[in-house]
C-alpha atoms as a PDB file:
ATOM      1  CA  UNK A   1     -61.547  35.826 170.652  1.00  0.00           C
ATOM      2  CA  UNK A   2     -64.330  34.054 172.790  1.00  0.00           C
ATOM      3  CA  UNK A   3     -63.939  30.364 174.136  1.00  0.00           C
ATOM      4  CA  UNK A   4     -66.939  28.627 174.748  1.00  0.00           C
ATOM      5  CA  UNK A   5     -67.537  25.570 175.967  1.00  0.00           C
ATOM      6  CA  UNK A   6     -68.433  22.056 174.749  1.00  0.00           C
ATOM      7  CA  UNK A   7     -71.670  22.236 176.844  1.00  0.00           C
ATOM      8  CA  UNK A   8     -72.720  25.816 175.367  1.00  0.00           C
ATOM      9  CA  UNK A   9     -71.650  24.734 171.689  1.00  0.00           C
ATOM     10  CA  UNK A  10     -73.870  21.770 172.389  1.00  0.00           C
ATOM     11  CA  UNK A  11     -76.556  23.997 173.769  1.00  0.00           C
ATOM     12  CA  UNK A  12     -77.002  25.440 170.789  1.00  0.00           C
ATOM     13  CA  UNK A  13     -76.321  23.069 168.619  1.00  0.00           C
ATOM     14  CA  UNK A  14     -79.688  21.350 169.978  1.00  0.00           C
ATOM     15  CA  UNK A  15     -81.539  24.729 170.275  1.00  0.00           C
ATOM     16  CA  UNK A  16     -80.763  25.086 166.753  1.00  0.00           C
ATOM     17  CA  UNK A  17     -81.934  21.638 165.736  1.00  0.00           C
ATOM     18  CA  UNK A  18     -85.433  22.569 167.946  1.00  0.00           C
ATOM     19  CA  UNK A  19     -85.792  25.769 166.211  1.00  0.00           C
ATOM     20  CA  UNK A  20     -85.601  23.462 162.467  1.00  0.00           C
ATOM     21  CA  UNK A  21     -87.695  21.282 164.005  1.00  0.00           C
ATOM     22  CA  UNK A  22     -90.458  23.860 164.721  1.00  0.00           C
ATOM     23  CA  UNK A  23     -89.883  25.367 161.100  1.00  0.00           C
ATOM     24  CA  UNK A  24     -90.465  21.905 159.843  1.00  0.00           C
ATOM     25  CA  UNK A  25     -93.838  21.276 161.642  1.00  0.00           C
ATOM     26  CA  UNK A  26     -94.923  24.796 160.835  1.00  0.00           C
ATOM     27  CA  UNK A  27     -94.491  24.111 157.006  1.00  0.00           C
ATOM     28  CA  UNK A  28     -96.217  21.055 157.379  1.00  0.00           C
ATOM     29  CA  UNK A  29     -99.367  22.518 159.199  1.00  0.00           C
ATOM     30  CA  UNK A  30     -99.775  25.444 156.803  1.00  0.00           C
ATOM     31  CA  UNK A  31     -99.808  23.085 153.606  1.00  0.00           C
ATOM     32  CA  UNK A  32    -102.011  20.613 155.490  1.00  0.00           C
ATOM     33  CA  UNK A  33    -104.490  23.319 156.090  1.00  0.00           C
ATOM     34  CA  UNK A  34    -104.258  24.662 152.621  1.00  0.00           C
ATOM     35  CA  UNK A  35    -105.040  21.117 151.738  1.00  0.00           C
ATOM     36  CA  UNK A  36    -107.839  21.313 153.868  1.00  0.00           C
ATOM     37  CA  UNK A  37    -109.644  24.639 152.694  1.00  0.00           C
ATOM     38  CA  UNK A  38    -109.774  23.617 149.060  1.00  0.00           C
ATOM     39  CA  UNK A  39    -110.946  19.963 149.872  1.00  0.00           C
ATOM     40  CA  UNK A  40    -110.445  16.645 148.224  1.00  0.00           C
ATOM     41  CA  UNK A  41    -107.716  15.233 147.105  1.00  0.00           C
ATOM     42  CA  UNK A  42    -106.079  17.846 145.487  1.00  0.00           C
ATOM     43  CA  UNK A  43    -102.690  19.150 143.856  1.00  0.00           C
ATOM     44  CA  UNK A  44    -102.602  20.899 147.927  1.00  0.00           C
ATOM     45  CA  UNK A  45    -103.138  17.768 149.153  1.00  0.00           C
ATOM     46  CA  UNK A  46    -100.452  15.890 147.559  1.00  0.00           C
ATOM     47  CA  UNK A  47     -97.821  17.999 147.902  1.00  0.00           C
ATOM     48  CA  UNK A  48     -98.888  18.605 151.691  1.00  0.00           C
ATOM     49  CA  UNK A  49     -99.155  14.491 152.208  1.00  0.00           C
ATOM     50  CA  UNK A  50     -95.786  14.138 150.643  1.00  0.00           C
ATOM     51  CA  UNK A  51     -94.461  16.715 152.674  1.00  0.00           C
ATOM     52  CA  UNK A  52     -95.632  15.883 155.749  1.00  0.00           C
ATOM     53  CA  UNK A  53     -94.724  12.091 155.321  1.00  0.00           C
ATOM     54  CA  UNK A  54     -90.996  13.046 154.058  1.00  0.00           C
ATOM     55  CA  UNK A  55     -90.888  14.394 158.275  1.00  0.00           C
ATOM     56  CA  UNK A  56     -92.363  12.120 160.209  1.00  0.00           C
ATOM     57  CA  UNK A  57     -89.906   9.060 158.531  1.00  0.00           C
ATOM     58  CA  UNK A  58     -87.104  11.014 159.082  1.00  0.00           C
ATOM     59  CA  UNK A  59     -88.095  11.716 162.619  1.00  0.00           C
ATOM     60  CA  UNK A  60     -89.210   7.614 163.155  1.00  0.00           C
ATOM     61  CA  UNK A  61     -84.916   7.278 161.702  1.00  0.00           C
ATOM     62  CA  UNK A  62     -84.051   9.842 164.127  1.00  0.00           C
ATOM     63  CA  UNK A  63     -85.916   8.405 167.227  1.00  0.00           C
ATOM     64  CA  UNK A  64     -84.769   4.738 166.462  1.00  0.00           C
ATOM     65  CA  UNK A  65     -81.042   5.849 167.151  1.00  0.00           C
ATOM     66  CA  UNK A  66     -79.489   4.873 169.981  1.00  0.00           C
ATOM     67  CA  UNK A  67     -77.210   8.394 170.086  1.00  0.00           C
ATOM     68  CA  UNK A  68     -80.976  10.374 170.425  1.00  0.00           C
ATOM     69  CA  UNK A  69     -80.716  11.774 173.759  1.00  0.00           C
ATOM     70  CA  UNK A  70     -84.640  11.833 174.664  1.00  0.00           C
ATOM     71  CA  UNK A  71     -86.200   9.510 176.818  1.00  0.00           C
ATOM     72  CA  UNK A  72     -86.717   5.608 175.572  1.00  0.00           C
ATOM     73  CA  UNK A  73     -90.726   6.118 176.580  1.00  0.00           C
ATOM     74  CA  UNK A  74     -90.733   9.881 174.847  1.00  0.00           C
ATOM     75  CA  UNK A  75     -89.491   8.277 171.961  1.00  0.00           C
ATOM     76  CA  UNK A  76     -91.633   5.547 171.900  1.00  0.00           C
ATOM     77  CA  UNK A  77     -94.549   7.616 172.177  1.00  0.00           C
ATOM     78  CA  UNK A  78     -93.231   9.875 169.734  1.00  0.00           C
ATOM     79  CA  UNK A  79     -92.680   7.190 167.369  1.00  0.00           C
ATOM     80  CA  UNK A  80     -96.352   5.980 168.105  1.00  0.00           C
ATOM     81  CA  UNK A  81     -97.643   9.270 167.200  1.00  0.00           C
ATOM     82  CA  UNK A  82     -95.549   9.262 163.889  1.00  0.00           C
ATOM     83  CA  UNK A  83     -96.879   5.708 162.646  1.00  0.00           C
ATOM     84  CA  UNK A  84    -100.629   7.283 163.494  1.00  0.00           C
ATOM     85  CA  UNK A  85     -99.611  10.288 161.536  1.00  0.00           C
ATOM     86  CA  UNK A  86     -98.534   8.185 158.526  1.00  0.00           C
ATOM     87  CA  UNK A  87    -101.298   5.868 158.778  1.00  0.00           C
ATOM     88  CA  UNK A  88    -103.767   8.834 158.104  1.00  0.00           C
ATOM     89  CA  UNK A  89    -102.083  10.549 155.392  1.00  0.00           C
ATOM     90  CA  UNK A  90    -102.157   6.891 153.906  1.00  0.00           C
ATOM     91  CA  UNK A  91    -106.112   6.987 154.577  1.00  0.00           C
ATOM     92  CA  UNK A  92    -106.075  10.378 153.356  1.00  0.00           C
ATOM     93  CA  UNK A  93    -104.172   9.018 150.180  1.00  0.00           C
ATOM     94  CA  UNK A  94    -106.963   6.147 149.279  1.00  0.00           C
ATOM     95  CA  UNK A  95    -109.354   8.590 149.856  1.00  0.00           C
ATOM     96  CA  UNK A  96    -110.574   6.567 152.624  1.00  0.00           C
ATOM     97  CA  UNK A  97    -110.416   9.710 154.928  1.00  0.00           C
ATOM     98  CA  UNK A  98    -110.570  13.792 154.714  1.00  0.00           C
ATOM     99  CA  UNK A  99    -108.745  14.162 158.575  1.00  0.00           C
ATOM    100  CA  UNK A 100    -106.661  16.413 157.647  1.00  0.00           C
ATOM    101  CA  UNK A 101    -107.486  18.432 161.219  1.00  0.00           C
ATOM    102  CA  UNK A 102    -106.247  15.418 162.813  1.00  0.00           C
ATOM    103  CA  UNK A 103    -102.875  16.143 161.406  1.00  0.00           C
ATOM    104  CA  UNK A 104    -102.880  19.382 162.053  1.00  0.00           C
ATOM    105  CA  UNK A 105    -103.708  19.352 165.595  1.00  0.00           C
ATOM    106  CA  UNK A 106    -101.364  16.505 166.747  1.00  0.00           C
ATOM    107  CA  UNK A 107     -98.647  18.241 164.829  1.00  0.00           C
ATOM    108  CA  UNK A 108     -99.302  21.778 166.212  1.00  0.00           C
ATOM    109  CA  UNK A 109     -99.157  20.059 169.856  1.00  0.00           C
ATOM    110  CA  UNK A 110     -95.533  18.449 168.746  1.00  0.00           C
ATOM    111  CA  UNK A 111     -94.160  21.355 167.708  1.00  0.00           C
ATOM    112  CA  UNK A 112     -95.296  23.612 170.304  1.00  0.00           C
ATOM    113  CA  UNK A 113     -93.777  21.275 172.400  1.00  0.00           C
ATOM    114  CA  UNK A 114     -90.905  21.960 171.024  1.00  0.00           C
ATOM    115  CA  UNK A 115     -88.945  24.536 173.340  1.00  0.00           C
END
């Protein structure tokens, strides 16, 4: 039977929680971009606006926690990025804006980040 320890349980517990993360983001950037190639504001783009909105609010909840282990200023700035992030899907949404690259390449840098 193996022991392990609180630290190594942990350990993984937060590699785990990267690696969903990363899945996450991935999903997000791959509807984004399908959202992207067919242009407009389509079926693609609603789901992928939805989608991508649904993450970024529950990382803003996540961030605001006191129990979140990451830096105060790395979550500030993280929650700064996810308010711009929102605020352009909601351009995006009234059709005042098409950036869905934007999106994409913020999000890609997050989530390669993410190691």
């Amino acid at each position: 039977m193996y022991q392990f320890s609180y630290a190594e349980i942990m350990e993984d517990g937060v590699a785990d929680a990267k690696d969903r993360e990363r899945q996450v983001l991935s999903r997000s950037i791959e509807m984004l971009e399908a959202a992207r190639d067919v242009g407009g504001y389509s079926r693609e783009a609603i789901d992928a606006l939805f989608y991508t909105r649904r993450i970024w609010i529950r990382f803003i909840e996540d961030l605001k926690q006191p129990e979140n282990q990451l830096d105060i200023e790395l979550r500030a700035n993280l929650i700064s990025i996810a308010i711009w992030i929102l605020k352009e899907c909601d351009r995006i949404r009234r059709r005042e804006s098409e950036n869905f690259q934007g999106i994409i390449d913020i999000t890609t840098i997050i989530r390669d980040g993410l190691k």
